[in-house]
C-alpha atoms as a PDB file:
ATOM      1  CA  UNK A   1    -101.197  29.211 -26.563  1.00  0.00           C
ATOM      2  CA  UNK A   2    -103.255  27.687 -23.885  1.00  0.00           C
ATOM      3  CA  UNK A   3    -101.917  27.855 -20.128  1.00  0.00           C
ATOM      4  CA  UNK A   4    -102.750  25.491 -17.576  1.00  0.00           C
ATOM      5  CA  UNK A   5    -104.019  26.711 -14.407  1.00  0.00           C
ATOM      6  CA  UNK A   6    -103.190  25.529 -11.131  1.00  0.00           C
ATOM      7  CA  UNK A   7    -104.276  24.040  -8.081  1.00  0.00           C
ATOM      8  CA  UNK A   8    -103.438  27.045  -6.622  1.00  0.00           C
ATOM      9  CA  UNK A   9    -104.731  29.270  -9.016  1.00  0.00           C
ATOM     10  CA  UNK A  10    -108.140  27.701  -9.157  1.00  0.00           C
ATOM     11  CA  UNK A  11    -108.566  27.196  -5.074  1.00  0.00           C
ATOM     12  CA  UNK A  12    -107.912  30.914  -5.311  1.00  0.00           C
ATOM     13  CA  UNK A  13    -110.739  31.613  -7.911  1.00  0.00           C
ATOM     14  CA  UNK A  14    -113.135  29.546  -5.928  1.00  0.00           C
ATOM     15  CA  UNK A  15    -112.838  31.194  -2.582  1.00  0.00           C
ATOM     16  CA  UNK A  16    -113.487  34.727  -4.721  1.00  0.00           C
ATOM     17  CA  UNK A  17    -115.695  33.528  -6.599  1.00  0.00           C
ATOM     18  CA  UNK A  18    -117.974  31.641  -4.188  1.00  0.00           C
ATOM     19  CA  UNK A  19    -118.736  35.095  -1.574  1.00  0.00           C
ATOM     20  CA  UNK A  20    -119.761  37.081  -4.968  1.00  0.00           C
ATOM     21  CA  UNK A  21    -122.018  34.469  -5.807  1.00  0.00           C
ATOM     22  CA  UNK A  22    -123.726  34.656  -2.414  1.00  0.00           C
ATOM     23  CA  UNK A  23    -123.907  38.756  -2.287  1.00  0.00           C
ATOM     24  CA  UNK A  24    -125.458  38.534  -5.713  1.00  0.00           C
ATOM     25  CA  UNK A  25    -128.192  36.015  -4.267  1.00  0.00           C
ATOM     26  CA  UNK A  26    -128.246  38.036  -1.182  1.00  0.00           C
ATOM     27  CA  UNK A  27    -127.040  36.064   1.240  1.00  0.00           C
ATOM     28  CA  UNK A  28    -123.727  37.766   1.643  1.00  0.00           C
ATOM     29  CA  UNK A  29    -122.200  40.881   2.973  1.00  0.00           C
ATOM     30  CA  UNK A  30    -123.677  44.027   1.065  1.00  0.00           C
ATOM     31  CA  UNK A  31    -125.792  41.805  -1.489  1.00  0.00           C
ATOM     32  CA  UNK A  32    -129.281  42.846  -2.159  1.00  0.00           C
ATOM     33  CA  UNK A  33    -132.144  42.501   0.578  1.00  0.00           C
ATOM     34  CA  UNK A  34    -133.876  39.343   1.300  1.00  0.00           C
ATOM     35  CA  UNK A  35    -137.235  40.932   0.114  1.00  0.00           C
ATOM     36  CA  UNK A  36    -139.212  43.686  -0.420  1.00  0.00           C
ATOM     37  CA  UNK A  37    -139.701  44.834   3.163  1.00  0.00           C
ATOM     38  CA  UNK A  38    -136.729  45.071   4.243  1.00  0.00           C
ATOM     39  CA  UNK A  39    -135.517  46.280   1.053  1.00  0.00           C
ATOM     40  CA  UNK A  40    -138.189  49.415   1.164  1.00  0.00           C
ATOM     41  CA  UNK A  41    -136.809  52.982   0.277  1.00  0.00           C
ATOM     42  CA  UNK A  42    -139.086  54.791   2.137  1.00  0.00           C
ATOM     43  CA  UNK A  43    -141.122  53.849   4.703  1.00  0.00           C
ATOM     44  CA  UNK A  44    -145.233  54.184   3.369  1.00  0.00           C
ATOM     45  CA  UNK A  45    -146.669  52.633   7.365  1.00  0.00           C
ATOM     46  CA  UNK A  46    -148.618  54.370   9.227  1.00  0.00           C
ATOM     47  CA  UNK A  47    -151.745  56.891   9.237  1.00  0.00           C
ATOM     48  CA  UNK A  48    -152.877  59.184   6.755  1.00  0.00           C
ATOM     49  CA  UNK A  49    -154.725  61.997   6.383  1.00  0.00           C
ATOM     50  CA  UNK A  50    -156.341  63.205   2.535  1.00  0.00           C
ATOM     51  CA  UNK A  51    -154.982  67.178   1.892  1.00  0.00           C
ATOM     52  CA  UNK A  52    -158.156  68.485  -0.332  1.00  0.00           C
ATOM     53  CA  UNK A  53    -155.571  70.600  -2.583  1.00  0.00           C
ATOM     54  CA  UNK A  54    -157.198  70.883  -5.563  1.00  0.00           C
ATOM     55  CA  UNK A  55    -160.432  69.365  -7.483  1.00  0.00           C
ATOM     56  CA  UNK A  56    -162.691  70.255  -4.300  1.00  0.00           C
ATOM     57  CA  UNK A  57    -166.275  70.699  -5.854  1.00  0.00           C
ATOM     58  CA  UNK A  58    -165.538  67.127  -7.422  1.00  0.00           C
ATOM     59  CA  UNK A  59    -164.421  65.811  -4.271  1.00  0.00           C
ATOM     60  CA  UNK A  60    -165.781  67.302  -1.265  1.00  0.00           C
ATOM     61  CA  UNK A  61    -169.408  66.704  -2.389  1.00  0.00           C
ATOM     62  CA  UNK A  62    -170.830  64.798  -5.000  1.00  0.00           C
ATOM     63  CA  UNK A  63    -170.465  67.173  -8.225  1.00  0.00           C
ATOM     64  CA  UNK A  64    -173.702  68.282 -10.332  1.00  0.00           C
ATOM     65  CA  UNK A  65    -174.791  66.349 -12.780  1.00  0.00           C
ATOM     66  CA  UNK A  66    -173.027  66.650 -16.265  1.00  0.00           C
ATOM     67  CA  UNK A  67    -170.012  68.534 -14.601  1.00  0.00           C
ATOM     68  CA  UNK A  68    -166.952  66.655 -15.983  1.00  0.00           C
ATOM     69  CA  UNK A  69    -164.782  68.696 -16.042  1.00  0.00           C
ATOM     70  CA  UNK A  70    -161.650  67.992 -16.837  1.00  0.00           C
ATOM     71  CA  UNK A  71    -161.802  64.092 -17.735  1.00  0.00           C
ATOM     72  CA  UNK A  72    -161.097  63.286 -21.457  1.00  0.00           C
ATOM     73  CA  UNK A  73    -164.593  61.398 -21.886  1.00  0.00           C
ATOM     74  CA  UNK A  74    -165.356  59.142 -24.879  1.00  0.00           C
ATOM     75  CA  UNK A  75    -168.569  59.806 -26.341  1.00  0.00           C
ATOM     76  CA  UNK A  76    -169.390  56.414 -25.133  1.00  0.00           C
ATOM     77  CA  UNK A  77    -168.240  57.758 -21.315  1.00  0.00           C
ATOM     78  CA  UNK A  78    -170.995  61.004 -21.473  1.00  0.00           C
ATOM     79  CA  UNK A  79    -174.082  58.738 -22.422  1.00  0.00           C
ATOM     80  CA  UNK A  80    -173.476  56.605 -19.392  1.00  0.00           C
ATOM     81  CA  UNK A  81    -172.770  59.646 -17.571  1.00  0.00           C
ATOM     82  CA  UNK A  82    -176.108  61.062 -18.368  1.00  0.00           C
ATOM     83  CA  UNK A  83    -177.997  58.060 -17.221  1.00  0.00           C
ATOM     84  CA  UNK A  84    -176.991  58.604 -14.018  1.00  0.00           C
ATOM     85  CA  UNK A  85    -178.826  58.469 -11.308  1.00  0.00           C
ATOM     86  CA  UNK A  86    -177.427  58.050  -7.056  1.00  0.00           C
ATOM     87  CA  UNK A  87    -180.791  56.854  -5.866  1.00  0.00           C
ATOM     88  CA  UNK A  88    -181.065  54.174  -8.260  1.00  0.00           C
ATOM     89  CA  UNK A  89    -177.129  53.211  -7.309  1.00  0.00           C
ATOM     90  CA  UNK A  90    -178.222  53.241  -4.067  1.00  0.00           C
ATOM     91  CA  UNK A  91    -181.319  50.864  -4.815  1.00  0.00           C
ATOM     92  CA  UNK A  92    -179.159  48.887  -6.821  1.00  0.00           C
ATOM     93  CA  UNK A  93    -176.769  47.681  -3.895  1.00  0.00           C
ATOM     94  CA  UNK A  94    -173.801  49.352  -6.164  1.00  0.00           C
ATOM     95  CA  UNK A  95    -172.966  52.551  -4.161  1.00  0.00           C
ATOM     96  CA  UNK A  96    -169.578  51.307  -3.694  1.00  0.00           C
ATOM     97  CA  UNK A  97    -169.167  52.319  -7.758  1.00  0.00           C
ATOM     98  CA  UNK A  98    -167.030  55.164  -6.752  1.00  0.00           C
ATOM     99  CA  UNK A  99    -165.028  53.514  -4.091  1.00  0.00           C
ATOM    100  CA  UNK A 100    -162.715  51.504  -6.691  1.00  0.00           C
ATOM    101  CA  UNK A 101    -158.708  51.233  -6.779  1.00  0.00           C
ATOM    102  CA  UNK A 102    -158.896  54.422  -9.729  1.00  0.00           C
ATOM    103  CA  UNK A 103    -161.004  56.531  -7.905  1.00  0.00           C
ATOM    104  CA  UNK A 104    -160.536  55.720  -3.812  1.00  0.00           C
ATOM    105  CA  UNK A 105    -157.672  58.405  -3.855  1.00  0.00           C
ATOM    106  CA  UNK A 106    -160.320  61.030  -4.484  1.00  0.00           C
ATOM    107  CA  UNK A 107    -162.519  59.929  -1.665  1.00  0.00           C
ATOM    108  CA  UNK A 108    -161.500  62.388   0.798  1.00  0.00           C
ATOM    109  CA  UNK A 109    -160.749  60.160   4.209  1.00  0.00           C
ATOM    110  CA  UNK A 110    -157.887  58.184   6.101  1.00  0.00           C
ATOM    111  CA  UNK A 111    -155.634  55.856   5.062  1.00  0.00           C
ATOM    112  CA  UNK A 112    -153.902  53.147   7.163  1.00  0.00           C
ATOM    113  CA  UNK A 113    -150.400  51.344   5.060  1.00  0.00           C
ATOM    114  CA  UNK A 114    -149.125  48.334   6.654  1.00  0.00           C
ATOM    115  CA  UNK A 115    -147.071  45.136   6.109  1.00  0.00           C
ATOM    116  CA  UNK A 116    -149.194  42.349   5.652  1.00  0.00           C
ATOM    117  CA  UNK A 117    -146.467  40.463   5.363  1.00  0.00           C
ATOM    118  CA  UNK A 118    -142.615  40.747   3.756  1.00  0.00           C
ATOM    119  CA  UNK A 119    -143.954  40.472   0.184  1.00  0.00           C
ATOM    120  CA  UNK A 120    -147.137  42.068   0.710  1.00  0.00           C
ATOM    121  CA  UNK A 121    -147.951  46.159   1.345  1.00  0.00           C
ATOM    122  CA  UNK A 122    -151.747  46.657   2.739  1.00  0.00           C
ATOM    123  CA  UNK A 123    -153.841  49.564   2.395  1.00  0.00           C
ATOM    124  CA  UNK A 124    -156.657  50.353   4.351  1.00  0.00           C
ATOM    125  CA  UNK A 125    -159.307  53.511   3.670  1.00  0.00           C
ATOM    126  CA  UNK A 126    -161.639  54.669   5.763  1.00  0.00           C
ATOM    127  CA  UNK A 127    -163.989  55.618   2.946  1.00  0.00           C
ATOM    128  CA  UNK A 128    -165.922  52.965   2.260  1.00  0.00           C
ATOM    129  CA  UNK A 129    -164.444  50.345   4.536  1.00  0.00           C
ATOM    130  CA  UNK A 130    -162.149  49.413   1.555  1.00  0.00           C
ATOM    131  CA  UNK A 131    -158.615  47.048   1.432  1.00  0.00           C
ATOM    132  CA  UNK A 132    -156.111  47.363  -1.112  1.00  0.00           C
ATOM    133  CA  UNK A 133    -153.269  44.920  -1.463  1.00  0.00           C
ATOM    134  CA  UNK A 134    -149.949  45.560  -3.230  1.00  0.00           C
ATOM    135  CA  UNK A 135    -147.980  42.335  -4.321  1.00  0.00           C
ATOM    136  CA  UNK A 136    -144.410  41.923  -4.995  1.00  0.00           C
ATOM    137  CA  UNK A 137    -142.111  39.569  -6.612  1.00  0.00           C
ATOM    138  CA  UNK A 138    -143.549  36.772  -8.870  1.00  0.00           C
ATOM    139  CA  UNK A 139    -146.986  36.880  -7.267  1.00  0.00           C
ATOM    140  CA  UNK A 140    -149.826  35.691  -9.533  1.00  0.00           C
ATOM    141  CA  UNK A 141    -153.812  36.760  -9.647  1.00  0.00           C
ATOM    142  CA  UNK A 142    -156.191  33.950  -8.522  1.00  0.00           C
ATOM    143  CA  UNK A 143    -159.123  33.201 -10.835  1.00  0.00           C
ATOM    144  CA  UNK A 144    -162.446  35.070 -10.317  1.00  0.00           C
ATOM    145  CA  UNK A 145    -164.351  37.687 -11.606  1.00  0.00           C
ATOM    146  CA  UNK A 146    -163.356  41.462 -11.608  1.00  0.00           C
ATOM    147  CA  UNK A 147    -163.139  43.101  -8.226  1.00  0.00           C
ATOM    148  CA  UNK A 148    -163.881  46.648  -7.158  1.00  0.00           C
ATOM    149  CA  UNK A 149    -160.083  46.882  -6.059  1.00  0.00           C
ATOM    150  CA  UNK A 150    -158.811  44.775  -8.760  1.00  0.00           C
ATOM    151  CA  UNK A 151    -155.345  42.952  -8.707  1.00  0.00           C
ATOM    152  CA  UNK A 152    -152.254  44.736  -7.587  1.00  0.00           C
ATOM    153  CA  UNK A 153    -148.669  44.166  -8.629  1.00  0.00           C
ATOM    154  CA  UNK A 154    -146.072  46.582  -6.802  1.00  0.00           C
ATOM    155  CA  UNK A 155    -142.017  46.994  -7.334  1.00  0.00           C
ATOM    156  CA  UNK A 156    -140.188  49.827  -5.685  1.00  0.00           C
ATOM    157  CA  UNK A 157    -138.455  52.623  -8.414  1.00  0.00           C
ATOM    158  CA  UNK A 158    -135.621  52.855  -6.804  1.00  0.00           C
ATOM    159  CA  UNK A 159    -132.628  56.055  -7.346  1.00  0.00           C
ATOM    160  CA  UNK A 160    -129.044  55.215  -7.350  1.00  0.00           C
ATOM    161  CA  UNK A 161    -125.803  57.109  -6.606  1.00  0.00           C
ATOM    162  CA  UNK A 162    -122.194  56.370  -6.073  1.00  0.00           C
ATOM    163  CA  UNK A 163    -123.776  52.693  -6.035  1.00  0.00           C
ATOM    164  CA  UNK A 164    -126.364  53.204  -3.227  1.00  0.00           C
ATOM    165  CA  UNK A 165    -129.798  53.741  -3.417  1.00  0.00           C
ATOM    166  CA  UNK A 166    -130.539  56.988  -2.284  1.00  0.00           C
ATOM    167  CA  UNK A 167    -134.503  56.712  -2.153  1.00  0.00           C
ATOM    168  CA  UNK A 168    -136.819  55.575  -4.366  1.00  0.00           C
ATOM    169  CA  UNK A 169    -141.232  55.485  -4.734  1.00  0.00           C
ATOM    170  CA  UNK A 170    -143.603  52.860  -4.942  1.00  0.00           C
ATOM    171  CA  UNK A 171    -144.899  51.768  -8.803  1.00  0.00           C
ATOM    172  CA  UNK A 172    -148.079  49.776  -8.720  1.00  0.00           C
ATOM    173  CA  UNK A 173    -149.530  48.155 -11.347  1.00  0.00           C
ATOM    174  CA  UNK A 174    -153.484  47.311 -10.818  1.00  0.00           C
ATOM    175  CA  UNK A 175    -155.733  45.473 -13.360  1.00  0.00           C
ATOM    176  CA  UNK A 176    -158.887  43.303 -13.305  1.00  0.00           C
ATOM    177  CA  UNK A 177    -161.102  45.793 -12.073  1.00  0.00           C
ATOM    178  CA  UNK A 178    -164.643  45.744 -12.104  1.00  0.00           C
ATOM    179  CA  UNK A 179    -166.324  48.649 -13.878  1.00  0.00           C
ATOM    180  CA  UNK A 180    -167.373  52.041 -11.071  1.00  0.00           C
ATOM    181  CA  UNK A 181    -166.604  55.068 -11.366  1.00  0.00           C
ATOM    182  CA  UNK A 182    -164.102  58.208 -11.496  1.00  0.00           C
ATOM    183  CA  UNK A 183    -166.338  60.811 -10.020  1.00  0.00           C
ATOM    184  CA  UNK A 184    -169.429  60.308  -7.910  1.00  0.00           C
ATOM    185  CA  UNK A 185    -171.697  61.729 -10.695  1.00  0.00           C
ATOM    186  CA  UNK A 186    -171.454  59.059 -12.740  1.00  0.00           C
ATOM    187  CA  UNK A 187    -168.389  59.218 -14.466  1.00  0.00           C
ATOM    188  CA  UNK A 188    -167.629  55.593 -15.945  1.00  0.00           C
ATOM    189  CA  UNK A 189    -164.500  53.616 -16.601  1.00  0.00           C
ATOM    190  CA  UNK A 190    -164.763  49.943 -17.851  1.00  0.00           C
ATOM    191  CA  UNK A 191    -163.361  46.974 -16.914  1.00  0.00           C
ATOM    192  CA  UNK A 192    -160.758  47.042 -19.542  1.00  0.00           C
ATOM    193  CA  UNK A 193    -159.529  49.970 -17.398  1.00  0.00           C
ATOM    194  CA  UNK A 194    -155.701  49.788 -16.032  1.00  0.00           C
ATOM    195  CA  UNK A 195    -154.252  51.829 -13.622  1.00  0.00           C
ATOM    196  CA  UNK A 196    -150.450  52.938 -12.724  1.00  0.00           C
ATOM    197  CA  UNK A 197    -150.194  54.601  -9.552  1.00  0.00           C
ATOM    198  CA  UNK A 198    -146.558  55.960  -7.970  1.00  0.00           C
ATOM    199  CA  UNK A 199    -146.273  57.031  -4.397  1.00  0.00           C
ATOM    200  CA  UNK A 200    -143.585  59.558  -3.279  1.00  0.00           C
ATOM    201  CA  UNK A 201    -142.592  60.695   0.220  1.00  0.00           C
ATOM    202  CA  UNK A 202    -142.126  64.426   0.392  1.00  0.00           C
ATOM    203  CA  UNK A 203    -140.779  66.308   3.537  1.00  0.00           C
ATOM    204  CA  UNK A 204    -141.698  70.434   4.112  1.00  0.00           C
ATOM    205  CA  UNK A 205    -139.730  72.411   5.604  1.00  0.00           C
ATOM    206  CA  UNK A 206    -142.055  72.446   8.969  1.00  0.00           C
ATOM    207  CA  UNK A 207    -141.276  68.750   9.367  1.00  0.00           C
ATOM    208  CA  UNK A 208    -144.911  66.943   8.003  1.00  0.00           C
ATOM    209  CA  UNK A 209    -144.671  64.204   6.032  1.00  0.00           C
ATOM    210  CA  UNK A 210    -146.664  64.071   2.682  1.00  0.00           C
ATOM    211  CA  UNK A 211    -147.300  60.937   0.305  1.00  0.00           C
ATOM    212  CA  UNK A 212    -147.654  62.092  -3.228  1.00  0.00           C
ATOM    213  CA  UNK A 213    -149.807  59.356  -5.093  1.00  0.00           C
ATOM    214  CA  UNK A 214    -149.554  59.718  -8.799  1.00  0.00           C
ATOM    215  CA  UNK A 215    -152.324  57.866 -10.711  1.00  0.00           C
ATOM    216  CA  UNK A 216    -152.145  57.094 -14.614  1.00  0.00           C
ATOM    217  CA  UNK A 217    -155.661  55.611 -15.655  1.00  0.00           C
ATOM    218  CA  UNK A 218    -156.431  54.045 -19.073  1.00  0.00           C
ATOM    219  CA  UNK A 219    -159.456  53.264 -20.181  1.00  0.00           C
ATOM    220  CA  UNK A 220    -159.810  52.382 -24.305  1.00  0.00           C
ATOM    221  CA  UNK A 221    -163.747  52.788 -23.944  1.00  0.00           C
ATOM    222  CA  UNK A 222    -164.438  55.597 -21.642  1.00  0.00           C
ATOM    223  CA  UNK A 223    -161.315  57.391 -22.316  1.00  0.00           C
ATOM    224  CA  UNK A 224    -159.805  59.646 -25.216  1.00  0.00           C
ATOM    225  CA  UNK A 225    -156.640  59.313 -23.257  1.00  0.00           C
ATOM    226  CA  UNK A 226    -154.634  59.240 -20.409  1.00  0.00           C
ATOM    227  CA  UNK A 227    -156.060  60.410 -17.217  1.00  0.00           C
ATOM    228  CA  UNK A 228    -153.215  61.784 -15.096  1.00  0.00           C
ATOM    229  CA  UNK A 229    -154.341  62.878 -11.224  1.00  0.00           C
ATOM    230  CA  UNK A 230    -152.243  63.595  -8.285  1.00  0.00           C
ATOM    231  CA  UNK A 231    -153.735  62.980  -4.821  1.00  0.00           C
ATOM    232  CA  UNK A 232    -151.794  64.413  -1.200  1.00  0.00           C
ATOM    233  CA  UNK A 233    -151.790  63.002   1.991  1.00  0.00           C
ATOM    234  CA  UNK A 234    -150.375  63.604   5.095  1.00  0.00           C
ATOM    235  CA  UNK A 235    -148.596  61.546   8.051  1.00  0.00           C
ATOM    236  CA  UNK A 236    -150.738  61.276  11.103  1.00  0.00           C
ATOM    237  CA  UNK A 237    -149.188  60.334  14.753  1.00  0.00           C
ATOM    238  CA  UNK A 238    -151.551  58.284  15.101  1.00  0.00           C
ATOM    239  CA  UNK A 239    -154.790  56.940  14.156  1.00  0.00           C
ATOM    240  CA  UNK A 240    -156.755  60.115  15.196  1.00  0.00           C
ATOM    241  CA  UNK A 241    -159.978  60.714  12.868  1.00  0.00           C
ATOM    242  CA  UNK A 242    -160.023  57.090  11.989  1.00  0.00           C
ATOM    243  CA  UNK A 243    -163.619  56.079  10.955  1.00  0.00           C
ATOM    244  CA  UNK A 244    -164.507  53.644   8.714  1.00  0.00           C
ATOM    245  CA  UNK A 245    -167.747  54.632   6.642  1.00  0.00           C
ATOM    246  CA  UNK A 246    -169.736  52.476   4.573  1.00  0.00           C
ATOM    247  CA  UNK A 247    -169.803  53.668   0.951  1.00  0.00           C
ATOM    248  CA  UNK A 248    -172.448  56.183  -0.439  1.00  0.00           C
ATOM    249  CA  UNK A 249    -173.255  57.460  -3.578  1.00  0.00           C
ATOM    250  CA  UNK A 250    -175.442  60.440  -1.954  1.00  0.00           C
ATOM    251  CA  UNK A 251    -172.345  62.290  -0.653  1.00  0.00           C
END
């Protein structure tokens, strides 16, 4: 049996209905944030400092030829890596080969994380006067060739309790990249390369502030598999030590 609903009824449904509507778009009380900014679980601004924890004769100077230690290299990947050659990089105008998004991390240096602007997160290094951007939302690539930084696509992971986020880290997603490479001696990876990096706040027990980046790299040509690295930085008061330096591929 079908009941009719009243005036009453409905007026009442509407003026529920209506405020839920507008949380769920977030313009109401307690709906989501109006965009990624203000939306952030942890707060990535400011000055950073590289923490040289681990990997130092590969980062720290530029490692001896044929030492690869520890990358899953193709067979493909070690015949590349045995052409190499820094003067001829440097020759070449392509010193900035080991200065791209997979392997800038590694490049022991500064790091200065802004908001470009409420959709956008910006990443300056001080190695190699380099820029990263990380987009948000429905942002789309414009045409062009590869770039050394490639295009970036970022969403924050966030953790949930009782209902409420409770923190969260930074996924992002970076593709069309132009070919460089991993380690200054001449480790390669190819443009097909694609690279998943998450970045975690960590607080010690003395009070510093480190960011945990995360990187997953995948490379079908130059790699057998997976190559998982995890870089450490730490918060700086300031911008103390900052000093951009042209790339090399000498040191």
């Amino acid at each position: 049996m079908r009941y009719p609903i009243s005036n009453t009824v409905l007026a009442f449904t509407v003026a529920v209905a209506l405020p839920l509507f507008a949380q769920a778009q977030g313009g109401g009380r307690g709906g989501p944030p109006a965009n990624p900014k203000a939306g952030a679980p942890i707060d990535l601004t400011g000055y950073w400092v590289s923490l040289v924890t681990e990997d130092w004769r590969y980062r720290m100077v530029v490692p001896a030829p044929g030492d690869y230690q520890g990358v899953p290299m193709t067979p493909a990947a070690i015949k590349v890596a045995r052409g190499w050659d820094p003067a001829k990089e440097e020759a070449s105008g392509d010193e900035c080969k080991s200065y791209g998004a997979p392997a800038l991390l590694r490049v022991p240096g500064r790091l200065h994380i802004t908001w470009q602007d409420d959709q956008t997160l910006k990443m300056e290094a001080d190695a190699g006067k380099q820029s990263r951007t990380f987009h948000f939302g429905d942002w789309k690539a414009p045409a062009g060739p590869p770039t050394l930084q490639g295009d970036s696509v970022a969403d924050w992971d966030l953790q949930r309790a009782g209902g409420r986020t409770t923190g969260g880290s930074l996924k992002v997603t970076t593709s069309h990249l132009k070919a460089g490479f991993l380690r200054k001696n001449g480790v390669p990876y190819s443009e097909n390369t694609s690279l998943t990096e998450y970045y975690d706040l960590v607080t010690e027990r003395n009070g510093d502030v480190l960011l945990v980046v995360t990187s997953v790299i995948v490379d079908p040509l130059y790699l057998r598999e997976s190559f998982i690295i995890s870089t450490h930085f730490k918060k700086q008061a300031g911008d103390a030590g900052w000093n951009p330096t042209a790339c090399s591929a000498k040191w």
